[in-house]
PDB file of N, CA and C in Angstrom:
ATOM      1  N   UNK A   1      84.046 108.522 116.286  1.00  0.00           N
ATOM      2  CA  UNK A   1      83.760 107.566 115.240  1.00  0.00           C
ATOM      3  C   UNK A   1      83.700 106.174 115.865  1.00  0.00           C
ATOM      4  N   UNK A   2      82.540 105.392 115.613  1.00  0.00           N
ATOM      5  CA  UNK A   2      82.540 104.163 116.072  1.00  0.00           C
ATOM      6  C   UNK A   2      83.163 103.167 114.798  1.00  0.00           C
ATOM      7  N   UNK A   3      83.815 101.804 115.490  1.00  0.00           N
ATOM      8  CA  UNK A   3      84.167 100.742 114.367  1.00  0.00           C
ATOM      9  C   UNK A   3      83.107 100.579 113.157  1.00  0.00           C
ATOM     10  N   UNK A   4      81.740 100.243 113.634  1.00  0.00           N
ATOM     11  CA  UNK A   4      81.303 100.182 111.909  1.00  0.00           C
ATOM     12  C   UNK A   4      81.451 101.490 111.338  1.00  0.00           C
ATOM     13  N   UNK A   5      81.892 102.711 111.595  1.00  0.00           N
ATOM     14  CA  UNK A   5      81.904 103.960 110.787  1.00  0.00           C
ATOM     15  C   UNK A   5      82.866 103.612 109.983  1.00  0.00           C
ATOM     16  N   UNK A   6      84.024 102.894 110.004  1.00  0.00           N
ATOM     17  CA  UNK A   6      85.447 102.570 109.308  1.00  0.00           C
ATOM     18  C   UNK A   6      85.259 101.441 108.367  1.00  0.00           C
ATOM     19  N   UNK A   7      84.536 100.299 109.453  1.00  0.00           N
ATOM     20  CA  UNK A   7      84.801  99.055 108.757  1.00  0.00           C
ATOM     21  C   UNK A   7      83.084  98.651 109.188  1.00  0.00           C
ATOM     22  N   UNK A   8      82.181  98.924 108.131  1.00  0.00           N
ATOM     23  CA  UNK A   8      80.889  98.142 108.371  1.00  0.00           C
ATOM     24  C   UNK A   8      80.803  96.629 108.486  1.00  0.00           C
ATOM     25  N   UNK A   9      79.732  96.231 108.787  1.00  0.00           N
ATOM     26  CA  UNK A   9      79.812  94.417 109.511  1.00  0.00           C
ATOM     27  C   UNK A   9      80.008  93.583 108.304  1.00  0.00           C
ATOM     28  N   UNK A  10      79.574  94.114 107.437  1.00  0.00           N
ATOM     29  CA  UNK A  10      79.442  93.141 105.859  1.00  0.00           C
ATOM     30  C   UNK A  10      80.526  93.361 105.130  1.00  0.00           C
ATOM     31  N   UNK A  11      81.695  93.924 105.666  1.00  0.00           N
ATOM     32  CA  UNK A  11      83.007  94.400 104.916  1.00  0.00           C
ATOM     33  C   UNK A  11      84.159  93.824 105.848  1.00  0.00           C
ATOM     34  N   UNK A  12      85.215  92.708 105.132  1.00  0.00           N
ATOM     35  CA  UNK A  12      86.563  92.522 106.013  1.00  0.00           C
ATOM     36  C   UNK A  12      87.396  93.297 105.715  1.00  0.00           C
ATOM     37  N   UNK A  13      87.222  94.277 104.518  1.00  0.00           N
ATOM     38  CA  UNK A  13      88.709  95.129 104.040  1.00  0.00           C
ATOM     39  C   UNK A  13      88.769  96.392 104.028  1.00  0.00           C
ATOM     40  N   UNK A  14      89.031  97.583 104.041  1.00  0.00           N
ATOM     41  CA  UNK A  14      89.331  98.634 103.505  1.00  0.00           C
ATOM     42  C   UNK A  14      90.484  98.749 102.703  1.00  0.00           C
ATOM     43  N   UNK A  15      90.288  99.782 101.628  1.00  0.00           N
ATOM     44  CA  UNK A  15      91.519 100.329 101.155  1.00  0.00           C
ATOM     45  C   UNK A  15      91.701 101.219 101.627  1.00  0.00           C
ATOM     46  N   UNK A  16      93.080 102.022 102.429  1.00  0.00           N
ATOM     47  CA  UNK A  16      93.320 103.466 102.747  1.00  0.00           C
ATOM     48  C   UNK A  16      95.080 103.825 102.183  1.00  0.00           C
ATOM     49  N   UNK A  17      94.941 105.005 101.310  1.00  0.00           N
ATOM     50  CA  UNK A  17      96.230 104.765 101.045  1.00  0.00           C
ATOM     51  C   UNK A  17      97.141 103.877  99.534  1.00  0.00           C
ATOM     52  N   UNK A  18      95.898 103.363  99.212  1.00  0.00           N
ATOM     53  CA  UNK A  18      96.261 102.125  98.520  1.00  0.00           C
ATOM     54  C   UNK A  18      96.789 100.647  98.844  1.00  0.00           C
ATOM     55  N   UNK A  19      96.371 100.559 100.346  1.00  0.00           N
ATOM     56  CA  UNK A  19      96.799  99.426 100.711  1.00  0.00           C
ATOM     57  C   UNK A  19      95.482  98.935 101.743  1.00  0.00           C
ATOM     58  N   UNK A  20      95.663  97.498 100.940  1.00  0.00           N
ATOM     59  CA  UNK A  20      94.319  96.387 101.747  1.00  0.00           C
ATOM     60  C   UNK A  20      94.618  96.640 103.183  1.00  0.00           C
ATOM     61  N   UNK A  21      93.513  96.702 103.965  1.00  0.00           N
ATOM     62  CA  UNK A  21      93.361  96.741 105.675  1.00  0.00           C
ATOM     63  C   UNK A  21      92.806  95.276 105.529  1.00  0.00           C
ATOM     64  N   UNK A  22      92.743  94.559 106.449  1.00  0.00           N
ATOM     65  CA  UNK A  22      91.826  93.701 106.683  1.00  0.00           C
ATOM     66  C   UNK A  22      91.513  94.002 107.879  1.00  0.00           C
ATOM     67  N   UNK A  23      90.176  93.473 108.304  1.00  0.00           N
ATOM     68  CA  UNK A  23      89.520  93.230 109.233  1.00  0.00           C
ATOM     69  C   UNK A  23      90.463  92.432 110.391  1.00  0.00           C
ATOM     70  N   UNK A  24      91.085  93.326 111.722  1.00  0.00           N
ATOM     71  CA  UNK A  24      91.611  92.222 112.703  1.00  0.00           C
ATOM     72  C   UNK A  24      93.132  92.274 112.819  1.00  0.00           C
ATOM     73  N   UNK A  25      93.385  93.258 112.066  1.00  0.00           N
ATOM     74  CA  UNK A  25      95.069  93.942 111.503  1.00  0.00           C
ATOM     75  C   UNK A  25      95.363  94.499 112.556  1.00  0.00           C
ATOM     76  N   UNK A  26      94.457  95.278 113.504  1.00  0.00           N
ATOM     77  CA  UNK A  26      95.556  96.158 114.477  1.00  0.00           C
ATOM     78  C   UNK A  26      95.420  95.138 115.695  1.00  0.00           C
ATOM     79  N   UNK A  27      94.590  94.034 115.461  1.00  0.00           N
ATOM     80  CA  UNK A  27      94.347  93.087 116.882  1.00  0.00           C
ATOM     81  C   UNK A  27      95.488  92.432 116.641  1.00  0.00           C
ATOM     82  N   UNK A  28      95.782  91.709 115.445  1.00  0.00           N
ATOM     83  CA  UNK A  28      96.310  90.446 115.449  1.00  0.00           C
ATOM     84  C   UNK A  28      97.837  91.392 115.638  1.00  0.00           C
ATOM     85  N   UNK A  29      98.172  92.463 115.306  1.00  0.00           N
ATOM     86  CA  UNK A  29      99.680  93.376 115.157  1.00  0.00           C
ATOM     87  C   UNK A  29      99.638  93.098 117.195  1.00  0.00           C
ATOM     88  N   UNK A  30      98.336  93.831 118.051  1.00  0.00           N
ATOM     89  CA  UNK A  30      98.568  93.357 119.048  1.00  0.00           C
ATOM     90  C   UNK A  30      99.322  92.252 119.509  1.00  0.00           C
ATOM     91  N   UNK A  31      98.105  91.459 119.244  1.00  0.00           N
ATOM     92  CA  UNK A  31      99.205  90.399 120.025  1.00  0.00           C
ATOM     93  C   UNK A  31     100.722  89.493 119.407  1.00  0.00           C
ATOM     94  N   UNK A  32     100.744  89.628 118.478  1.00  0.00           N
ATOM     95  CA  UNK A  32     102.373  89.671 117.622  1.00  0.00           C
ATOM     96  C   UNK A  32     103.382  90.621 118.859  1.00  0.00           C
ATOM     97  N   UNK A  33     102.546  91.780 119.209  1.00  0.00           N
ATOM     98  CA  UNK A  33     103.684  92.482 119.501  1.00  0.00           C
ATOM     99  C   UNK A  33     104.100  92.237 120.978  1.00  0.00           C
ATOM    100  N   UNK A  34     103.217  92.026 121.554  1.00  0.00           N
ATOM    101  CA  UNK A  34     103.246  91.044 122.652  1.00  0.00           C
ATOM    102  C   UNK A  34     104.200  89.677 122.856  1.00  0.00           C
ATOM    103  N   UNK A  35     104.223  89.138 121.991  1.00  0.00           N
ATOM    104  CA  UNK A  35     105.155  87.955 121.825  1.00  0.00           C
ATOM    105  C   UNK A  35     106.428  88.553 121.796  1.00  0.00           C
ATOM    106  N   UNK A  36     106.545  89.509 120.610  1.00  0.00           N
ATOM    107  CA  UNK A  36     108.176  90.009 120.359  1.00  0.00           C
ATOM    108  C   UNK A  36     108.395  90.759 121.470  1.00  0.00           C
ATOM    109  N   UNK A  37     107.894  91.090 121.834  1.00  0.00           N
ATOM    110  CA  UNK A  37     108.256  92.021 123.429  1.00  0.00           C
ATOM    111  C   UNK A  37     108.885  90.940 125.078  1.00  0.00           C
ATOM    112  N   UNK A  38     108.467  89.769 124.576  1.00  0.00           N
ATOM    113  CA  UNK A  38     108.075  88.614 125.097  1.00  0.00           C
ATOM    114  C   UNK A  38     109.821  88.130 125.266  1.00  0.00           C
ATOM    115  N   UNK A  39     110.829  88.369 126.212  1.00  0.00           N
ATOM    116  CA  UNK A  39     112.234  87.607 126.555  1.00  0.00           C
ATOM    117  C   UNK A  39     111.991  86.095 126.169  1.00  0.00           C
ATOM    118  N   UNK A  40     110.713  85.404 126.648  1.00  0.00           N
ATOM    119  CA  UNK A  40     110.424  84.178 127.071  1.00  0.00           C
ATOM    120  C   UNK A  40     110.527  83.713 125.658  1.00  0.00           C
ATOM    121  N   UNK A  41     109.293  84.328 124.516  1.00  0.00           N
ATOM    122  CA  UNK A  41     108.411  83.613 124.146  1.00  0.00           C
ATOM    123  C   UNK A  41     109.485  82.431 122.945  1.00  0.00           C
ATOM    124  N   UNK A  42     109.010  81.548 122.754  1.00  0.00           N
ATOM    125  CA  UNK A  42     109.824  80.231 121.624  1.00  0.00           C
ATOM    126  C   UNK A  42     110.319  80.721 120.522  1.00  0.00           C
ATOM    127  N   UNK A  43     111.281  80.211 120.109  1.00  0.00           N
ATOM    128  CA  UNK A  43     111.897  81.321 118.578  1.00  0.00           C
ATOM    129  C   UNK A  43     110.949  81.086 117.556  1.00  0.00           C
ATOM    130  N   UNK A  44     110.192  79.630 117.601  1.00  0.00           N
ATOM    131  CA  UNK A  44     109.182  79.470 116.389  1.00  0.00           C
ATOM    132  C   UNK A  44     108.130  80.373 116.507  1.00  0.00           C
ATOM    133  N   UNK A  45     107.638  80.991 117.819  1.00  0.00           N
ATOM    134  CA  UNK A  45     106.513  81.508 117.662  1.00  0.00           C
ATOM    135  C   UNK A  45     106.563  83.321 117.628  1.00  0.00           C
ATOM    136  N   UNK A  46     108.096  83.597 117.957  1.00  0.00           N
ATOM    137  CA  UNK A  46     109.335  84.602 117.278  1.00  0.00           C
ATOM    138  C   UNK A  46     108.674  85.152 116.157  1.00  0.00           C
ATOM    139  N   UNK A  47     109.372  84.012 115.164  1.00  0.00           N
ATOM    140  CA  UNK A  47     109.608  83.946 114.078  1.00  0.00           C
ATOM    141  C   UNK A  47     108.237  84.014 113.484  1.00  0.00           C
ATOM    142  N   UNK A  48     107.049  83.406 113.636  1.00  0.00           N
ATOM    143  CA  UNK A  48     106.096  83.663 113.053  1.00  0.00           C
ATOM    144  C   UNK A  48     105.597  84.871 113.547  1.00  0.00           C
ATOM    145  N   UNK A  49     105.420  85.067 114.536  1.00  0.00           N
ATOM    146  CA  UNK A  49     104.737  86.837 114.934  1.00  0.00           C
ATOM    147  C   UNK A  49     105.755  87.868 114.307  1.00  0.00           C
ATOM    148  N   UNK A  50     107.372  87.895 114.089  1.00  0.00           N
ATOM    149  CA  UNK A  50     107.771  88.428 113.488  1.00  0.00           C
ATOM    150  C   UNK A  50     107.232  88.539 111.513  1.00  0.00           C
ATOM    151  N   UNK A  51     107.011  87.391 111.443  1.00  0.00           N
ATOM    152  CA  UNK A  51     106.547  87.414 109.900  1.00  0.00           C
ATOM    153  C   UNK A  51     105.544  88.211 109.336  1.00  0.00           C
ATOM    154  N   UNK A  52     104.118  88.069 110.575  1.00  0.00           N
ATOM    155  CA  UNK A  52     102.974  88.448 110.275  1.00  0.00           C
ATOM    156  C   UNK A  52     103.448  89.907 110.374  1.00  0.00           C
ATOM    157  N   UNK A  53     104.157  90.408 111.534  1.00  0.00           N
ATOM    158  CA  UNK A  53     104.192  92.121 111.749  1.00  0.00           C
ATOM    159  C   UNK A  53     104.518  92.447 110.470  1.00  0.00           C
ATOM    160  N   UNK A  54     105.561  92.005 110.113  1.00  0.00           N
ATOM    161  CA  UNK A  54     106.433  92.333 109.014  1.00  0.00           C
ATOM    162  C   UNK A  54     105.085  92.669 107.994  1.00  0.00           C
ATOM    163  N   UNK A  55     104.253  91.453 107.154  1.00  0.00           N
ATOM    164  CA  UNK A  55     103.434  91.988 106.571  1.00  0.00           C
ATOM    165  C   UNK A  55     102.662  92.931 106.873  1.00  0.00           C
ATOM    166  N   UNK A  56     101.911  92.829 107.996  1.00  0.00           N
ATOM    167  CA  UNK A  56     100.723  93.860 108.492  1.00  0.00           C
ATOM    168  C   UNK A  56     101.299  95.553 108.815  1.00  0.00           C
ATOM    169  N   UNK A  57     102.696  95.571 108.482  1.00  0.00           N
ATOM    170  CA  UNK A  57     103.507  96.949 108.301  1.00  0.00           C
ATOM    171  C   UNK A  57     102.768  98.032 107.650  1.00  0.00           C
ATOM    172  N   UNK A  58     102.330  97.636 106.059  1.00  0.00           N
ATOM    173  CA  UNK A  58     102.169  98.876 105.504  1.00  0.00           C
ATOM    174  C   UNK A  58     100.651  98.820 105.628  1.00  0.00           C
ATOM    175  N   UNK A  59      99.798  97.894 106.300  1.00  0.00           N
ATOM    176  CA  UNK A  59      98.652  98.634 106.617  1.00  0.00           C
ATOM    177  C   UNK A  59      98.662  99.309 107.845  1.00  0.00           C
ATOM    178  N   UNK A  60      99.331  98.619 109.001  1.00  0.00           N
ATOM    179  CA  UNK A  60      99.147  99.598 110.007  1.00  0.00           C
ATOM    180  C   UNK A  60     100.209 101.038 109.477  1.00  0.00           C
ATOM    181  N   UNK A  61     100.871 101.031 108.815  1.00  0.00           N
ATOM    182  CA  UNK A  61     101.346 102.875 108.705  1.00  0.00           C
ATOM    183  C   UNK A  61      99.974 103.325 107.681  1.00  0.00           C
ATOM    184  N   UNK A  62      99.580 102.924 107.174  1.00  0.00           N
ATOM    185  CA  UNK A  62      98.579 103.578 106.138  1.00  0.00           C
ATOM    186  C   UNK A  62      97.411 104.011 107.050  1.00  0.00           C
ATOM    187  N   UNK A  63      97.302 102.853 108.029  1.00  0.00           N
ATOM    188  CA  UNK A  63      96.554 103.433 109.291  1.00  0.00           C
ATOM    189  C   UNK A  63      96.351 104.706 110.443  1.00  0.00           C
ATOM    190  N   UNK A  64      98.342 104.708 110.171  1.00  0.00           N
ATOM    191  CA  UNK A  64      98.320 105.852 110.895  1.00  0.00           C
ATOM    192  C   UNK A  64      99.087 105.536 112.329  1.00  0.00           C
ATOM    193  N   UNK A  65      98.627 103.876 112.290  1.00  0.00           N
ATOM    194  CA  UNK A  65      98.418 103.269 113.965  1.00  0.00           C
ATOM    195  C   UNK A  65      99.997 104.161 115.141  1.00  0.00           C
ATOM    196  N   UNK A  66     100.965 104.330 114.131  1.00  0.00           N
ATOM    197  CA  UNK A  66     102.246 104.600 114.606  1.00  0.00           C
ATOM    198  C   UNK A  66     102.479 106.554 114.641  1.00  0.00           C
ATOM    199  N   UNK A  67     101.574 106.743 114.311  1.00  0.00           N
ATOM    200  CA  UNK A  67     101.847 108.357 114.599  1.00  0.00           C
ATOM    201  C   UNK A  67     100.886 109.188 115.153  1.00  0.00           C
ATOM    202  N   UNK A  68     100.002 107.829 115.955  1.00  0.00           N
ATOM    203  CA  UNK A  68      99.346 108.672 117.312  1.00  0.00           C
ATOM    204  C   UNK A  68      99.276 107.670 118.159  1.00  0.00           C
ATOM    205  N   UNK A  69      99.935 106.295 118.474  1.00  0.00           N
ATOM    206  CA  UNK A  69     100.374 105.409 119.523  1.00  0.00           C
ATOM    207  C   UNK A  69     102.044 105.331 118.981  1.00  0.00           C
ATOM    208  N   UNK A  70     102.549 105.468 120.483  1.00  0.00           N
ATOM    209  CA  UNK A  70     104.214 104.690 120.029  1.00  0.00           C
ATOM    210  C   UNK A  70     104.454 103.404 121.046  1.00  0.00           C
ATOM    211  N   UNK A  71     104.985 102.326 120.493  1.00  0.00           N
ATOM    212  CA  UNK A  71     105.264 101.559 121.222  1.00  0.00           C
ATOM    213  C   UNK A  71     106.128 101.561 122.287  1.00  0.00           C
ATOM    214  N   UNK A  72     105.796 101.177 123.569  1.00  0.00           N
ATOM    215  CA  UNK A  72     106.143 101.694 125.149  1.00  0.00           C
ATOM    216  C   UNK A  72     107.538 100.629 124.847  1.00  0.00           C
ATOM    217  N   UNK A  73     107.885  99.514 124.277  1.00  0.00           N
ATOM    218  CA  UNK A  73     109.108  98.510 124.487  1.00  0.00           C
ATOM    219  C   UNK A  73     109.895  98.751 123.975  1.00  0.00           C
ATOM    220  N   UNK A  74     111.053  99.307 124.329  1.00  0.00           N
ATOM    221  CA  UNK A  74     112.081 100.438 123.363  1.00  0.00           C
ATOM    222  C   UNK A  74     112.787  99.261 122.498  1.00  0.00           C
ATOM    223  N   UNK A  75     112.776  98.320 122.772  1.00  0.00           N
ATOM    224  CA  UNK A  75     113.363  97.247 121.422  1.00  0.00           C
ATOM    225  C   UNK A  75     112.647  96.789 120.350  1.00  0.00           C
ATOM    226  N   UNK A  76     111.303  96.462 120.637  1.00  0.00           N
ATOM    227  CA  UNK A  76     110.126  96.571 119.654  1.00  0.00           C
ATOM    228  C   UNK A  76     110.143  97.695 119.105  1.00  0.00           C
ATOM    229  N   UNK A  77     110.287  99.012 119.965  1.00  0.00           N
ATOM    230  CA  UNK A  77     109.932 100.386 118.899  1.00  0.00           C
ATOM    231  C   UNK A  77     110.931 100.313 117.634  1.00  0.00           C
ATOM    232  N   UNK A  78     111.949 100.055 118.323  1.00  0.00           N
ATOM    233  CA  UNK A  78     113.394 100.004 117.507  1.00  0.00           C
ATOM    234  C   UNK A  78     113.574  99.042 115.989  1.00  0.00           C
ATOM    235  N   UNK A  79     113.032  97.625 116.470  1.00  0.00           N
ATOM    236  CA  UNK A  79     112.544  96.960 115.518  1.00  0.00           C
ATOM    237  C   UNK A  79     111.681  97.149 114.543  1.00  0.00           C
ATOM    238  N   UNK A  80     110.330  97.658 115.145  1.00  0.00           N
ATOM    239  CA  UNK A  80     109.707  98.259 113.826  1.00  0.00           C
ATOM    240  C   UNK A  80     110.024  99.445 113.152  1.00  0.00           C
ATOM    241  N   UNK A  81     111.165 100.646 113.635  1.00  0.00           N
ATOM    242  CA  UNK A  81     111.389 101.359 113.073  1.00  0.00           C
ATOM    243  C   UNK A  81     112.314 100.909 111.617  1.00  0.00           C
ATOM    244  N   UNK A  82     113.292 100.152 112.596  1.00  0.00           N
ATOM    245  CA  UNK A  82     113.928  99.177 110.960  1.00  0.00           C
ATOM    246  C   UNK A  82     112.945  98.820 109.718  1.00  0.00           C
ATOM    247  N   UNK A  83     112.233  98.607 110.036  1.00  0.00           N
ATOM    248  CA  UNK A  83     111.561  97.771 109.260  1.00  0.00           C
ATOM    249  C   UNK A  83     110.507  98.801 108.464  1.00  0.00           C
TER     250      UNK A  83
END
């Protein structure tokens, strides 16, 4: 399946599940998760990549994204399992 098969060019959303996808959800969860994985990264920018994951939660499980990738950073995995 190619990306426009999911998400055509003239569409930012899907529903799957009953929950809005947007367009850019499993990129932007990327690099969020990158930061929190991140010893270094600033608590403000923490705290906001923590916020966004937090929302973008129940689309990426509606996605699936977590039960055919697991996250390799056993404190991140841990974290989003809380959550």
């Amino acid at each position: 399946m190619r990306a426009e098969q999911v998400l055509p060019d003239h569409a930012d959303q899907i529903n799957a599940c009953g929950t809005t996808i947007r367009k850019g959800t499993v990129a932007a969860f990327l690099i969020n998760a990158r930061v929190l994985a991140d010893p270094h990264a600033e608590p403000a920018e923490r705290a906001r990549a923590e916020a966004d994951t937090i929302a973008a939660l129940p689309a990426l499980r509606a996605l699936g994204l977590f039960d055919v990738l697991e996250v390799r950073d056993a404190a991140l995995r841990a974290w989003l399992a809380a959550r």
